[in-house]
Each structure stands twice: as structure tokens, then as C-alpha cells.
PDB file of N, CA and C in Angstrom:
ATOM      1  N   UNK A   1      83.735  89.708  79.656  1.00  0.00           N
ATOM      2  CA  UNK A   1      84.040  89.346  81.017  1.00  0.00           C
ATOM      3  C   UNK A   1      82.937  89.816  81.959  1.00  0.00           C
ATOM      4  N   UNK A   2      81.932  90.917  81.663  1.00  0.00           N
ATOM      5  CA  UNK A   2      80.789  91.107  82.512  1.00  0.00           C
ATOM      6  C   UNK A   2      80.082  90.224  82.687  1.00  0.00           C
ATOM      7  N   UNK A   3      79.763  89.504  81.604  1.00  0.00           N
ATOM      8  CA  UNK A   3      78.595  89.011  81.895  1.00  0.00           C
ATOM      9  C   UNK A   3      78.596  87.706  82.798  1.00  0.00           C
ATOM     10  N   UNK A   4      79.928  87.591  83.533  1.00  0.00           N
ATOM     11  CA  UNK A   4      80.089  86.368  84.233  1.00  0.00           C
ATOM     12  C   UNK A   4      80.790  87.033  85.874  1.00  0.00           C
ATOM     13  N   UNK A   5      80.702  88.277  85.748  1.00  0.00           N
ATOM     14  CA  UNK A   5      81.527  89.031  86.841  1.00  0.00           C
ATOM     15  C   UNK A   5      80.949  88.821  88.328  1.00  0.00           C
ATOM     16  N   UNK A   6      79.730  88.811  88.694  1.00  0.00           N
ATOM     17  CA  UNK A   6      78.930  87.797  89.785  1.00  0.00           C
ATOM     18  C   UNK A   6      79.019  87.002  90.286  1.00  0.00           C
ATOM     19  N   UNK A   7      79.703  86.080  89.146  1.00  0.00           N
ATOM     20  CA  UNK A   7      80.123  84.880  89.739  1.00  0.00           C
ATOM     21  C   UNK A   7      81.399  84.711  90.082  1.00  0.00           C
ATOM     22  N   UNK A   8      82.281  85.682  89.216  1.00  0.00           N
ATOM     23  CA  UNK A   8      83.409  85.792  89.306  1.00  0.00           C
ATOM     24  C   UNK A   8      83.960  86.059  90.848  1.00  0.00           C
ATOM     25  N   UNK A   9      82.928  87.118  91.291  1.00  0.00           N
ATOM     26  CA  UNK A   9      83.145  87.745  92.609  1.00  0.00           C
ATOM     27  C   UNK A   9      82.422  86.412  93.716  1.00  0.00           C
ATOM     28  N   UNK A  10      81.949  86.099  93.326  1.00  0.00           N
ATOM     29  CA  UNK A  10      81.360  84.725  94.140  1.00  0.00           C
ATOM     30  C   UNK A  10      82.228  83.915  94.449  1.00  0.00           C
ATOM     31  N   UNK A  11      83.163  83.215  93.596  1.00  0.00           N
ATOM     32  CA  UNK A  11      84.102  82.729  93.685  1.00  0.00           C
ATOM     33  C   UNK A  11      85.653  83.082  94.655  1.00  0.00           C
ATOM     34  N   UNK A  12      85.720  84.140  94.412  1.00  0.00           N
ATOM     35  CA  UNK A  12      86.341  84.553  95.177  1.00  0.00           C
ATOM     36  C   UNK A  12      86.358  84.944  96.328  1.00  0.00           C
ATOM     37  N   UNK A  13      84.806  85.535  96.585  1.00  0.00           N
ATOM     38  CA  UNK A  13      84.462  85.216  97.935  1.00  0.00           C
ATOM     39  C   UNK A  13      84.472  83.604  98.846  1.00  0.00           C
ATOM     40  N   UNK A  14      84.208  82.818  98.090  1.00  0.00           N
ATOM     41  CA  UNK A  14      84.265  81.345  98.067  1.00  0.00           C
ATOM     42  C   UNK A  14      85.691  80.933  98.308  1.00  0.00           C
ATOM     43  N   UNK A  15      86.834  81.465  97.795  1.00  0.00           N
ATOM     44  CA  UNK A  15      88.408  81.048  98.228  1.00  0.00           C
ATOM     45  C   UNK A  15      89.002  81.877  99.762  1.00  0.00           C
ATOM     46  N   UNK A  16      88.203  82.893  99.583  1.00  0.00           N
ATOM     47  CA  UNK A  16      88.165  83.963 100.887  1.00  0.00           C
ATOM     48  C   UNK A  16      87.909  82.732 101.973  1.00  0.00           C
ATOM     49  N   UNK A  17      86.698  82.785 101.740  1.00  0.00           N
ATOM     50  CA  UNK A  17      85.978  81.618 102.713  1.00  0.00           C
ATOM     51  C   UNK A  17      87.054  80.715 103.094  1.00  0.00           C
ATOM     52  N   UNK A  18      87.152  80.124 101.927  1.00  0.00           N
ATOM     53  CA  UNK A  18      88.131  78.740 102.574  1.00  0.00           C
ATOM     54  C   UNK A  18      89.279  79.060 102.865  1.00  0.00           C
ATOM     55  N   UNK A  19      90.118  79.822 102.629  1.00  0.00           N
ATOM     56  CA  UNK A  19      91.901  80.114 103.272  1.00  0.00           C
ATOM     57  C   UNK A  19      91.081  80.890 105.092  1.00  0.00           C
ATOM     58  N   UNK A  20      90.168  81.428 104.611  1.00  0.00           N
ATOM     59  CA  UNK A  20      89.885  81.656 105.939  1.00  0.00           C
ATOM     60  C   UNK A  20      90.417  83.149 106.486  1.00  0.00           C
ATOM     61  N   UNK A  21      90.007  83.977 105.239  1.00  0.00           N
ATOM     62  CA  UNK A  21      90.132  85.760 105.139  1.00  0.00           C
ATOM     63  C   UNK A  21      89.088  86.281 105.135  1.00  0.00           C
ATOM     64  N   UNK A  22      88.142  85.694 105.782  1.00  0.00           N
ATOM     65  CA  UNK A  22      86.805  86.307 105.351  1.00  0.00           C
ATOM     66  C   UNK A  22      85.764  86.044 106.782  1.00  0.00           C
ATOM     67  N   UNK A  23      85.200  87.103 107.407  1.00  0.00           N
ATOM     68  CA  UNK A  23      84.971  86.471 108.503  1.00  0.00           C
ATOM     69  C   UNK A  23      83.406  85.941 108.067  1.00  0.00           C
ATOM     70  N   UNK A  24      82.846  84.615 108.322  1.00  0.00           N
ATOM     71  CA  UNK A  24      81.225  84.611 107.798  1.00  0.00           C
ATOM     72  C   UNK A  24      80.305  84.836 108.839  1.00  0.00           C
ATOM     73  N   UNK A  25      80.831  85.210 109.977  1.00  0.00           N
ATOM     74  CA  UNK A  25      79.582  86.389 110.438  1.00  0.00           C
ATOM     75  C   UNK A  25      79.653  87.700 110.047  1.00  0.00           C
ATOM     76  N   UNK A  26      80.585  87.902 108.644  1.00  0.00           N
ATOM     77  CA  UNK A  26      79.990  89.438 108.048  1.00  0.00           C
ATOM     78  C   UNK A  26      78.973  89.516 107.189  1.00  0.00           C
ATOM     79  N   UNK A  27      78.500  90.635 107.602  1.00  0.00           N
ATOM     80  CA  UNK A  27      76.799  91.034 106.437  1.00  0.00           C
ATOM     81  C   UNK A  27      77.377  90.606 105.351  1.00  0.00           C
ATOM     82  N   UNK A  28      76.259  90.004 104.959  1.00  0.00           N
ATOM     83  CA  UNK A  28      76.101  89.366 103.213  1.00  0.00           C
ATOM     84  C   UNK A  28      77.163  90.636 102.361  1.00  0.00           C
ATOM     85  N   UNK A  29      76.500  91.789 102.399  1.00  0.00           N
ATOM     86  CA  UNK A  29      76.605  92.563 101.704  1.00  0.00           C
ATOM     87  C   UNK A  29      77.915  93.060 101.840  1.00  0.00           C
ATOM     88  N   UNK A  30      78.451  93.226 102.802  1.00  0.00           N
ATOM     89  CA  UNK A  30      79.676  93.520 103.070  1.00  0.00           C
ATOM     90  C   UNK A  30      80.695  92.456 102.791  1.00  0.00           C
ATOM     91  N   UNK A  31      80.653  91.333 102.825  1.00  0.00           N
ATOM     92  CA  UNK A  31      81.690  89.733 102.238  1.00  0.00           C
ATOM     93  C   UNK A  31      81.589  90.271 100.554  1.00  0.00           C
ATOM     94  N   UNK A  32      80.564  90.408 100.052  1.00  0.00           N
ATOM     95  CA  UNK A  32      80.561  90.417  98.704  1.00  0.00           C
ATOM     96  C   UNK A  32      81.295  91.731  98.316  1.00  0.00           C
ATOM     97  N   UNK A  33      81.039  92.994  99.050  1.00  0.00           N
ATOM     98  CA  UNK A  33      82.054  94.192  98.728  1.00  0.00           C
ATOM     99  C   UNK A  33      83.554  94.004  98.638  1.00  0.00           C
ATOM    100  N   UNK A  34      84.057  93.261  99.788  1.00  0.00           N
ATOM    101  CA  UNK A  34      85.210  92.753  99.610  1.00  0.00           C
ATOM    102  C   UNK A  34      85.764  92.164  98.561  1.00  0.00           C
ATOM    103  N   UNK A  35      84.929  90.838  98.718  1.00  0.00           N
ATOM    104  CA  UNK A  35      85.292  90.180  97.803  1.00  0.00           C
ATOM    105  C   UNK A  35      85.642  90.649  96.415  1.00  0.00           C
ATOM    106  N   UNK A  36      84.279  91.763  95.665  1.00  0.00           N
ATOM    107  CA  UNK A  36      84.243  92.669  95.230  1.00  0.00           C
ATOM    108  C   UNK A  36      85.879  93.381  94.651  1.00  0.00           C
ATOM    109  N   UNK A  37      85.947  93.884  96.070  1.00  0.00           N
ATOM    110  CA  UNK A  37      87.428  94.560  95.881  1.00  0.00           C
ATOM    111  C   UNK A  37      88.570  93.999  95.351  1.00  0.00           C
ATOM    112  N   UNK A  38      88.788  93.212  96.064  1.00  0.00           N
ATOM    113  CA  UNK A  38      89.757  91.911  95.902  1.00  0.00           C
ATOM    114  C   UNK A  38      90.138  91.259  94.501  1.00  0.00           C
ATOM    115  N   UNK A  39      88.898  91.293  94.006  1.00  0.00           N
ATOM    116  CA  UNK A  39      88.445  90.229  92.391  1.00  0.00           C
ATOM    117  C   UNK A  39      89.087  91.486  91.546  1.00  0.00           C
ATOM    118  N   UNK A  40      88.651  92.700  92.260  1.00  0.00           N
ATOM    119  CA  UNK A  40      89.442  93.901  91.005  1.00  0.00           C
ATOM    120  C   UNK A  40      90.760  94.010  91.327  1.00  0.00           C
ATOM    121  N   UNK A  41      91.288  94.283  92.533  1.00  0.00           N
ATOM    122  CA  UNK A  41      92.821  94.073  92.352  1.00  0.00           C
ATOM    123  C   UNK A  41      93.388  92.798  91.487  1.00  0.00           C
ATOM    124  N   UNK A  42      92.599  91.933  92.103  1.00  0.00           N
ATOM    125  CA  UNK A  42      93.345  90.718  91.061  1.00  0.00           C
ATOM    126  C   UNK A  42      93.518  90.993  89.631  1.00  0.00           C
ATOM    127  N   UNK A  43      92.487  91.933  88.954  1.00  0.00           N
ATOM    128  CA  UNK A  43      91.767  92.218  87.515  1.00  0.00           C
ATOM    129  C   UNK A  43      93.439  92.530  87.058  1.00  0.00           C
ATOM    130  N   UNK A  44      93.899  93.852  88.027  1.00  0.00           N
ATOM    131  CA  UNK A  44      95.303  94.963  87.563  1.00  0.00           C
ATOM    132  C   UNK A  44      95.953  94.094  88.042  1.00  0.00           C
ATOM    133  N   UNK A  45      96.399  92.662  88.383  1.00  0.00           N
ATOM    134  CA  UNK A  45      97.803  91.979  89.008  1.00  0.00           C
ATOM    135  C   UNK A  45      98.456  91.197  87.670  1.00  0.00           C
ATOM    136  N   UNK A  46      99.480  90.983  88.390  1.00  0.00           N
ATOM    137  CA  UNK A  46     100.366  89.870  87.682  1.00  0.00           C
ATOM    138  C   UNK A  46      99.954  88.693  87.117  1.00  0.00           C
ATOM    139  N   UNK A  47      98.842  88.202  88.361  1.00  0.00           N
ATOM    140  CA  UNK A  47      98.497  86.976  88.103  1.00  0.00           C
ATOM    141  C   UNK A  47      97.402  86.627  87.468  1.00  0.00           C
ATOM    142  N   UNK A  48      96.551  88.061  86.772  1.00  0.00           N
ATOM    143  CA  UNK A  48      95.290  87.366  86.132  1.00  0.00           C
ATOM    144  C   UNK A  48      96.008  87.364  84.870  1.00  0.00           C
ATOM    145  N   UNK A  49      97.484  87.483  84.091  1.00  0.00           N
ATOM    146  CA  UNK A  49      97.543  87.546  83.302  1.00  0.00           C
ATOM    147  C   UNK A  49      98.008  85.590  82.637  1.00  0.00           C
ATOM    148  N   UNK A  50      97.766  84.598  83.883  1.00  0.00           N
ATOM    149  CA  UNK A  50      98.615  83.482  83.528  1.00  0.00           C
ATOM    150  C   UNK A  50      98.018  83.018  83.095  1.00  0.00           C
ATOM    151  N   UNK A  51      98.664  81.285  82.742  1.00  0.00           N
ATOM    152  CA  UNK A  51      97.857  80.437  81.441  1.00  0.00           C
ATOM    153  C   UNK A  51      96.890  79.368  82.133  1.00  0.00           C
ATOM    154  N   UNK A  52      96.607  79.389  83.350  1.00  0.00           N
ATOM    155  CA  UNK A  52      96.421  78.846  84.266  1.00  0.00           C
ATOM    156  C   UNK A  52      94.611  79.305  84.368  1.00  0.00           C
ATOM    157  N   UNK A  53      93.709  78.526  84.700  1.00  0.00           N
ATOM    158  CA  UNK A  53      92.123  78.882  84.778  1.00  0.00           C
ATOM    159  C   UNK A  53      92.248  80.041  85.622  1.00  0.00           C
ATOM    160  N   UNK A  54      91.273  80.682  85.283  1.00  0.00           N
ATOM    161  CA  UNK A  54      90.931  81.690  86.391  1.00  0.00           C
ATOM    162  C   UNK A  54      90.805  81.654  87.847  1.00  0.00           C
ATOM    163  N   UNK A  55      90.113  80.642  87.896  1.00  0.00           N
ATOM    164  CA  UNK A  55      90.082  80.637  89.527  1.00  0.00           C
ATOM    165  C   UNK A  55      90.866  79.893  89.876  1.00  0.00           C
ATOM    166  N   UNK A  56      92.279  78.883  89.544  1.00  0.00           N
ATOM    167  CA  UNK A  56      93.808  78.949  90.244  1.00  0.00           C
ATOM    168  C   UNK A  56      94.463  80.224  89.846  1.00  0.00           C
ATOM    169  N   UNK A  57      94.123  81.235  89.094  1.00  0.00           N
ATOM    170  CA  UNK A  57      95.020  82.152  89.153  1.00  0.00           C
ATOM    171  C   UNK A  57      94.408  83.373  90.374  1.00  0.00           C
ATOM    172  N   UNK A  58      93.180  83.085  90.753  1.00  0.00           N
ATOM    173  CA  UNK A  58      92.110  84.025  91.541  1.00  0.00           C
ATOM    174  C   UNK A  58      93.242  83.260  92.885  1.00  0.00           C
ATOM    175  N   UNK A  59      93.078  81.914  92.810  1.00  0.00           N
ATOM    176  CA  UNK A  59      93.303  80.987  94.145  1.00  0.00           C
ATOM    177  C   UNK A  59      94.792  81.628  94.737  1.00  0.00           C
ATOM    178  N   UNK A  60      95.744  81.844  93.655  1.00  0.00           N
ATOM    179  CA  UNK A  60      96.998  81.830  93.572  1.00  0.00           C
ATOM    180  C   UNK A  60      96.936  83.424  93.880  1.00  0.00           C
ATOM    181  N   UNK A  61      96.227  83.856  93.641  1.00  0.00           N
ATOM    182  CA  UNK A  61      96.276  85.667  93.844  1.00  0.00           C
ATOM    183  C   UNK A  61      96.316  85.972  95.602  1.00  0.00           C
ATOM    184  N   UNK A  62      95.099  85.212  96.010  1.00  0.00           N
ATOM    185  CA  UNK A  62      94.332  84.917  97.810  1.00  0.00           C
ATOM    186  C   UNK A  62      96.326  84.706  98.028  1.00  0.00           C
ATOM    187  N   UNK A  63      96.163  83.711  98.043  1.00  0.00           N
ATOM    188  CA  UNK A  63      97.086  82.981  98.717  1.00  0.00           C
ATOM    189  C   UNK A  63      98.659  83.782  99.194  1.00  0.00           C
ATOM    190  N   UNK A  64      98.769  84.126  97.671  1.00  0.00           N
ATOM    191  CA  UNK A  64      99.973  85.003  97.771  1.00  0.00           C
ATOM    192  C   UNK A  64      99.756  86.622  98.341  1.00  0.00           C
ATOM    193  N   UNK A  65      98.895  87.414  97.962  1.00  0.00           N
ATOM    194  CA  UNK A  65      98.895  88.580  98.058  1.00  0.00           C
ATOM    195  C   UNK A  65      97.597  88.724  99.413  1.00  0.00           C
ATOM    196  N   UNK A  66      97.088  88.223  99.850  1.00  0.00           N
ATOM    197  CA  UNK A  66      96.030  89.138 100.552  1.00  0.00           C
ATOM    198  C   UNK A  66      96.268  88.011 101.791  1.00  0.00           C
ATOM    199  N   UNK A  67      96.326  88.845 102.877  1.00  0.00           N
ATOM    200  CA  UNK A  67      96.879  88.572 104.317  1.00  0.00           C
ATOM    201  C   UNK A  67      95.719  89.002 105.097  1.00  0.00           C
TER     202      UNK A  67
END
């Protein structure tokens, strides 16, 4: 799972973006920390465990859990 974790966090910064949790006048560096964060809570949730691709279960994580 490392060797794709970059993108992983990319992505999720990318669903950030679009629900519109993410402000994009924040420093580069700081969107990606988040995002960052976020991608690891998802790691310990409920929902990275479904049968569902990763990024509807990433999508489904945003949506439901992070306000």
C-alpha cells in the first residue's frame, strides 16, 4: 500500500476539493497535510474495510465523517 500512498493522499485531497472541505487558497503544503491526516483516519475506519474501490470508500468516508 506504500508505494501508491501519494497518490492515495492526492486523491483525497481531490474529494476534499470537490465536497468543498478544503479551502484552495491553503498552502500547497498544508492541503496535502490534511489531506494527509484524513487518508489515515480513513486507513483505522469502518469504511476502508468495504468491497467497494478505494476511492468510493475514501469518497464515502469525506462525505459521511468529515464536516
Amino acid at each position: 500500500m506504500k508505494d501508491n500512498y501519494g497518490y492515495r493522499v492526492y486523491c483525497t485531497l481531490h474529494l476534499l476539493e470537490c465536497n468543498g472541505l478544503i479551502d484552495r487558497e491553503m498552502a500547497c503544503d498544508e492541503r496535502y497535510e490534511l489531506a494527509e491526516k484524513i487518508y489515515n483516519d480513513f486507513l483505522h475506519s469502518e469504511y476502508s474495510a468495504n468491497q467497494k474501490s478505494e476511492f468510493d470508500c475514501i469518497e464515502d468516508y469525506i462525505k459521511a465523517e468529515v464536516k
